[in-house]
N, C-alpha and C. Protein backbone atom coordinates (compact mmCIF):
# COMPACT_ATOMS: atom_id res chain seq x y z
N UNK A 1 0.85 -1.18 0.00
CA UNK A 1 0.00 0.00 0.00
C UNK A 1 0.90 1.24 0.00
N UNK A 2 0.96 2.07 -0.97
CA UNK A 2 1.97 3.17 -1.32
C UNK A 2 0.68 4.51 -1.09
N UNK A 3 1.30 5.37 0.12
CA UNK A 3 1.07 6.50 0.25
C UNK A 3 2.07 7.00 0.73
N UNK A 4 1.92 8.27 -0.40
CA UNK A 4 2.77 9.10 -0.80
C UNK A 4 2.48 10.45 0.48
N UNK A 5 3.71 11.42 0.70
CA UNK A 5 3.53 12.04 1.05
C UNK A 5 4.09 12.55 3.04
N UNK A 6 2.80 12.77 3.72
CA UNK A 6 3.38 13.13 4.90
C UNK A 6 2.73 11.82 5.85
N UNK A 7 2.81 10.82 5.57
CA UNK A 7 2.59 9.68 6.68
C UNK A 7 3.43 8.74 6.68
N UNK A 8 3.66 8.64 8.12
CA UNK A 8 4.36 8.10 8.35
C UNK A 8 4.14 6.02 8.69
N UNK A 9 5.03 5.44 7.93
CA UNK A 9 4.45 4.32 8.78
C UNK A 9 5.35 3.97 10.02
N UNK A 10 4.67 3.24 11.18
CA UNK A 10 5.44 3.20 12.09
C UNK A 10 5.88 1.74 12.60
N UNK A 11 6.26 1.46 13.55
CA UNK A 11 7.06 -0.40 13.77
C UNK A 11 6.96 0.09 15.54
N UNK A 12 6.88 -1.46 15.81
CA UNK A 12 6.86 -1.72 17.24
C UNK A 12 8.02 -0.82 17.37
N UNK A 13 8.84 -0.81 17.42
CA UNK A 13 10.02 -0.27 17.78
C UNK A 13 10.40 1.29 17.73
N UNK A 14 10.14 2.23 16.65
CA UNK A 14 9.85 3.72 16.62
C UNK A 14 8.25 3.74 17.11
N UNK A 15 7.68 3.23 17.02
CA UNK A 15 6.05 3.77 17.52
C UNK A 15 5.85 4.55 18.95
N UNK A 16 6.87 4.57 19.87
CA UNK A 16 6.42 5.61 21.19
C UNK A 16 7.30 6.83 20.98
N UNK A 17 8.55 6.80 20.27
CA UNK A 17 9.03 8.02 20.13
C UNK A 17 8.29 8.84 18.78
N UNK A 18 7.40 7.99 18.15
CA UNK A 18 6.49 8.82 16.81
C UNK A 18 5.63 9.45 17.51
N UNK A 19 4.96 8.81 18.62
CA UNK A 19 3.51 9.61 18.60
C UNK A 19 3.82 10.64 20.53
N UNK A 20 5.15 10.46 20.77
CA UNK A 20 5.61 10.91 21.95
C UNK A 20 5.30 13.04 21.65
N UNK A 21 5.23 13.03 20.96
CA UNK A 21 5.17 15.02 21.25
C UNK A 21 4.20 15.20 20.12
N UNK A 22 3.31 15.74 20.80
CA UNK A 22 1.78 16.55 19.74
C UNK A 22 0.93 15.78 19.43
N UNK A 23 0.01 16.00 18.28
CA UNK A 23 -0.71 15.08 18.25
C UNK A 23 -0.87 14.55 16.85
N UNK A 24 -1.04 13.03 17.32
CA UNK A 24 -0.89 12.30 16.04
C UNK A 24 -1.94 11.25 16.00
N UNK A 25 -2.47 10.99 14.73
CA UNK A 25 -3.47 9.95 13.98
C UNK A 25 -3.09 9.29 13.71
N UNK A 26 -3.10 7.58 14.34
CA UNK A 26 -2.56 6.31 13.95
C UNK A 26 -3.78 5.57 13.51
N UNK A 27 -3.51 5.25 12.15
CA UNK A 27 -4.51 4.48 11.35
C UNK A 27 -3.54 2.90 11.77
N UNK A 28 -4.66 2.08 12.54
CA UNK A 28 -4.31 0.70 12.53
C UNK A 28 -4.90 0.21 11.29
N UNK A 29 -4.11 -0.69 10.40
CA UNK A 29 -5.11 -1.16 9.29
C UNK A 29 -4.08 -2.59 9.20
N UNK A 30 -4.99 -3.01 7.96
CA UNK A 30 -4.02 -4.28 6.91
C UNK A 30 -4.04 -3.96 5.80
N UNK A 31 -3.34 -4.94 5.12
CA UNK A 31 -3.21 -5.09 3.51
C UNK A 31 -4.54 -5.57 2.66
N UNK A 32 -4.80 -6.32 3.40
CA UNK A 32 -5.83 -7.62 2.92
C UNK A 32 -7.12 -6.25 3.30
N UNK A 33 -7.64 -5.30 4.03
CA UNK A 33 -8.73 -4.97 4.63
C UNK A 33 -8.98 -3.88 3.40
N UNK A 34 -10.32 -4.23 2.74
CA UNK A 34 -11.19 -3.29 1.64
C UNK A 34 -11.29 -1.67 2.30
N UNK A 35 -11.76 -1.42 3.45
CA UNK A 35 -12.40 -0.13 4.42
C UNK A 35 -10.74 0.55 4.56
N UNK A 36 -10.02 -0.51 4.92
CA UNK A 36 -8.60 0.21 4.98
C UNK A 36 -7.76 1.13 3.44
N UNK A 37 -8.10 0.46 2.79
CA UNK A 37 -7.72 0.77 1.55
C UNK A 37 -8.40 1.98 0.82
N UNK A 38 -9.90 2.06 1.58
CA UNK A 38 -10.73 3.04 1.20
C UNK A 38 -10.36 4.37 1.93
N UNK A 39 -9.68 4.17 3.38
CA UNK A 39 -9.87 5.31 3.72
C UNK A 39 -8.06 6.15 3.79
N UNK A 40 -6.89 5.19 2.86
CA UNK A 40 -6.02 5.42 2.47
C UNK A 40 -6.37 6.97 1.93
N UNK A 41 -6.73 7.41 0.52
CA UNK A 41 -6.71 8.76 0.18
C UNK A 41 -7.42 9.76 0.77
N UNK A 42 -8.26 9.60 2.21
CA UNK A 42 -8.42 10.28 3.02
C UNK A 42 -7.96 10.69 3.83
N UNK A 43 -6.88 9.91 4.59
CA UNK A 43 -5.41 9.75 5.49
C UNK A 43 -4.87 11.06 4.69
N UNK A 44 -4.62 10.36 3.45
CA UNK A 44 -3.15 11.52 2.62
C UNK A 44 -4.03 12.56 2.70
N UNK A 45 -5.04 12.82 2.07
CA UNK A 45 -5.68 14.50 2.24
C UNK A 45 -5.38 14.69 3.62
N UNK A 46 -5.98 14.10 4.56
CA UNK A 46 -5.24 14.99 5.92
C UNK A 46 -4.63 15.27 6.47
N UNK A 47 -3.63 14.29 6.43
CA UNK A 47 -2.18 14.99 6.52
C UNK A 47 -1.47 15.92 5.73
N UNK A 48 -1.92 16.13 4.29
CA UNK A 48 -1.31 17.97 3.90
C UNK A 48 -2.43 18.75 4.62
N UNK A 49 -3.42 18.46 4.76
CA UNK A 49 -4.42 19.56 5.44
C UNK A 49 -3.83 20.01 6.72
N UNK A 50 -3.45 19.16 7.50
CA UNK A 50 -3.34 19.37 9.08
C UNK A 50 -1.33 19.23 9.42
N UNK A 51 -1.08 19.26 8.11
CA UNK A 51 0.36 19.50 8.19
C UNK A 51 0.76 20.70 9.30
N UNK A 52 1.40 20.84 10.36
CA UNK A 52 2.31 21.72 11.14
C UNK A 52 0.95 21.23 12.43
N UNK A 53 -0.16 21.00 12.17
CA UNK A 53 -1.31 20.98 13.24
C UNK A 53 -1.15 19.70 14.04
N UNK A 54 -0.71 18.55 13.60
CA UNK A 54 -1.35 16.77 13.73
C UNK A 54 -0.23 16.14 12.61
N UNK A 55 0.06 14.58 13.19
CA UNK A 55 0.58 13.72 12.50
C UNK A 55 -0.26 13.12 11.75
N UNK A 56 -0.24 12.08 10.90
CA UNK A 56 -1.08 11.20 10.51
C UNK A 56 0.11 9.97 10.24
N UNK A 57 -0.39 8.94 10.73
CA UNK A 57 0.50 7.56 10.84
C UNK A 57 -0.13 6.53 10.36
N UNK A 58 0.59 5.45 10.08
CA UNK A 58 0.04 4.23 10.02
C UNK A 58 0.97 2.73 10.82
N UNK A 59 -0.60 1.76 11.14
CA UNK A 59 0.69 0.46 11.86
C UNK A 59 0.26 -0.37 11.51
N UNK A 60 0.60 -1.08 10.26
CA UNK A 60 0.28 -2.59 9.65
C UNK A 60 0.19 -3.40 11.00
N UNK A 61 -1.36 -3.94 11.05
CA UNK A 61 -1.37 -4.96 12.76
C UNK A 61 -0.92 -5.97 12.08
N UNK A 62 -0.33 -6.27 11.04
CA UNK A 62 0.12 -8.03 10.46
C UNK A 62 1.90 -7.80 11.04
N UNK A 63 2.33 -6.77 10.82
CA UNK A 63 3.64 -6.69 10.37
C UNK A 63 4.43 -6.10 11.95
N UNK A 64 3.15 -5.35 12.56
CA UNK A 64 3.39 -5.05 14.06
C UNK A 64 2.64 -5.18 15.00
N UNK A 65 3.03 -6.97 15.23
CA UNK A 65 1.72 -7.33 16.09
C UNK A 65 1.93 -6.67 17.91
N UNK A 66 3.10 -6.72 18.11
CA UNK A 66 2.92 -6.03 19.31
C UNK A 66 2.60 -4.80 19.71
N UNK A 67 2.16 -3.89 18.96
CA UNK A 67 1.88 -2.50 19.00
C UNK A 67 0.33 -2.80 19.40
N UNK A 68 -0.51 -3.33 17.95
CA UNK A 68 -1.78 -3.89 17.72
C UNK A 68 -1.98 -4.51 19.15
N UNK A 69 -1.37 -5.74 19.29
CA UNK A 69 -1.96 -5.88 20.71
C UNK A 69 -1.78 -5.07 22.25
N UNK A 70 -0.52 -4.50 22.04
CA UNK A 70 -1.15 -3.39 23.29
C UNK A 70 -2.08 -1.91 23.45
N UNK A 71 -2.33 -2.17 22.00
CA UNK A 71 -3.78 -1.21 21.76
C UNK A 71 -5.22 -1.70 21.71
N UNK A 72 -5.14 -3.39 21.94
CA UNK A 72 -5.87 -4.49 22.03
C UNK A 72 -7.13 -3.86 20.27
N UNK A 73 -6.52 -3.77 19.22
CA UNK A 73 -7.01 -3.50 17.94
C UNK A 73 -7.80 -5.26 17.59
N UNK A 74 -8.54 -4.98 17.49
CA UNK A 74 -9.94 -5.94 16.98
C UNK A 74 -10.23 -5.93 15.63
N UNK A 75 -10.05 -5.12 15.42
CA UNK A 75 -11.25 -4.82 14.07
C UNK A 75 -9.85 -3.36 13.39
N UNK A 76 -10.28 -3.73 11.92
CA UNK A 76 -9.83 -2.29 11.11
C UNK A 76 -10.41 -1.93 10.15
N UNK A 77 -10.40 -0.79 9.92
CA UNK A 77 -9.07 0.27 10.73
C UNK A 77 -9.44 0.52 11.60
N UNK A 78 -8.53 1.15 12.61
CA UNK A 78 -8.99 1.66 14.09
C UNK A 78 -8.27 2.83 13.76
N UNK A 79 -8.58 3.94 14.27
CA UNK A 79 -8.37 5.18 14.02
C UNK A 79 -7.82 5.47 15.59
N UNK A 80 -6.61 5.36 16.05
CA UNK A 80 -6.80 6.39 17.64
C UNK A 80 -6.28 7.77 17.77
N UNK A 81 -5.97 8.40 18.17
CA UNK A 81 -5.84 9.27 18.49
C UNK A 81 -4.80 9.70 19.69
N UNK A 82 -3.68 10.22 19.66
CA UNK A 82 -3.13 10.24 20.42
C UNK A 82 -2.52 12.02 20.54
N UNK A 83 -2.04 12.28 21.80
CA UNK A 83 -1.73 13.84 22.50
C UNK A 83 -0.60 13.39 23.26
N UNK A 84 0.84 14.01 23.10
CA UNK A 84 1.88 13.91 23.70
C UNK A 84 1.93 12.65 24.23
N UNK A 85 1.52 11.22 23.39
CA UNK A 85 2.18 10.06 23.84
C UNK A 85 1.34 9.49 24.34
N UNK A 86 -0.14 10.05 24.67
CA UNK A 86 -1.26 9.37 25.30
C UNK A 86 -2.71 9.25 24.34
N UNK A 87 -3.19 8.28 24.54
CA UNK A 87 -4.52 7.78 23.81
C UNK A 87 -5.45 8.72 24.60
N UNK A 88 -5.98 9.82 23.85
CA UNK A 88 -7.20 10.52 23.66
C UNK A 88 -9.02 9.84 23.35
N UNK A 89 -8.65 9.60 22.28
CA UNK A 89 -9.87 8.97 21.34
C UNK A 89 -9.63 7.87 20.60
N UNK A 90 -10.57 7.41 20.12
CA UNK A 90 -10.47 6.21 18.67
C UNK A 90 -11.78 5.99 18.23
N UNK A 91 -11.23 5.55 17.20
CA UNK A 91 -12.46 5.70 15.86
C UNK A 91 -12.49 4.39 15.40
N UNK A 92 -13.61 3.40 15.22
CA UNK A 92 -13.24 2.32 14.47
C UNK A 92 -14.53 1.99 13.43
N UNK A 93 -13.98 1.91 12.38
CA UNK A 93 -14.35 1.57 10.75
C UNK A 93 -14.14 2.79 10.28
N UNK A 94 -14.50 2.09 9.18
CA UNK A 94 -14.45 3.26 7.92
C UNK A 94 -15.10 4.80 7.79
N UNK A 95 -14.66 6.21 7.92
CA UNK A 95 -15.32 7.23 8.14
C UNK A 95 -15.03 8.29 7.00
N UNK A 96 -15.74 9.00 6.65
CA UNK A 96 -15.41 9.76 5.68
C UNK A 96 -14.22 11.17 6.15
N UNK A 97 -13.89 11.82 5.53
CA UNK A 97 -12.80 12.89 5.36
C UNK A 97 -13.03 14.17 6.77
N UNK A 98 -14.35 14.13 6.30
CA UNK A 98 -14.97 15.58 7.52
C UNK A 98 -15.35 14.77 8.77
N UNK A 99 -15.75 13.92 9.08
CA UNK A 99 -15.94 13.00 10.20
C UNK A 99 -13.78 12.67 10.76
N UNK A 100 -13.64 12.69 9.87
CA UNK A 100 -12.11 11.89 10.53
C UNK A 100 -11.40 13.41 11.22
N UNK A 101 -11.09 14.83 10.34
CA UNK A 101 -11.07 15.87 10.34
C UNK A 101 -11.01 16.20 11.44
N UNK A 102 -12.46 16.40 11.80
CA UNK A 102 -13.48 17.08 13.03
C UNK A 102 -12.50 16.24 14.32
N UNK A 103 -12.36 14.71 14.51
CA UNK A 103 -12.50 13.85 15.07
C UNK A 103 -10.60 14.36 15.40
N UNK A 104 -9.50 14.57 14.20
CA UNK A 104 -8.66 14.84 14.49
C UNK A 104 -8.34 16.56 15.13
N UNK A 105 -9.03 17.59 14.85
CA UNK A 105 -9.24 18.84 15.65
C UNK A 105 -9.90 18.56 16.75
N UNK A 106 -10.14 17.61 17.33
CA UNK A 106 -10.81 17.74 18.83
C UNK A 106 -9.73 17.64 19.93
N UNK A 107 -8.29 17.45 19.45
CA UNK A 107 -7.19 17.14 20.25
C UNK A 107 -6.01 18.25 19.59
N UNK A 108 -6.72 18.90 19.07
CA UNK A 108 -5.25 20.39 18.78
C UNK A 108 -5.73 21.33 19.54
């Protein structure tokens, strides 16, 4: 899955120093998941939108299962939300652009 641009993907291993200062949007998804794939060119619009405001991330749960499970991720995508290193909110399924938006300005 190739997105271009300002997202980052992240690994068990950089994932607490990524989302450690400000606030950042971690899209949990897969490869295999249709809803994930759908809400790929919505991700990239928001991250140039909310560029200098919010991160926007991603964490393959196949490829980083220990992240996924200490966020106990069920289902994808899971959308959470995080503020200087701490879980705020989360979002889970598929949501459109102004729903995700709104959902990421409630923590700037």
């Amino acid at each position: 899955m190739a997105d271009k641009g300002l997202i980052k993907h992240l690994t068990d291993d950089n994932f607490k120093s990524a989302i450690a200062n400000g606030v950042t949007l971690v899209d949990f998804h897969a490869d295999w998941c249709g809803p994930c794939r759908m809400l790929s060119p919505v991700l990239e619009q928001l991250a140039t939108e909310m560029d200098g405001k919010a991160f926007v991330a991603k964490v393959d749960i196949d490829a980083e299962q220990k992240t996924a499970a200490e966020f106990q991720i069920s289902s994808v995508p899971t959308l959470i939300l995080f503020k200087n290193g701490k879980e705020v909110n989360r979002l889970i399924g598929l949501r459109n652009a102004e729903a995700v938006k709104t959902f990421m300005l409630s923590a700037v």
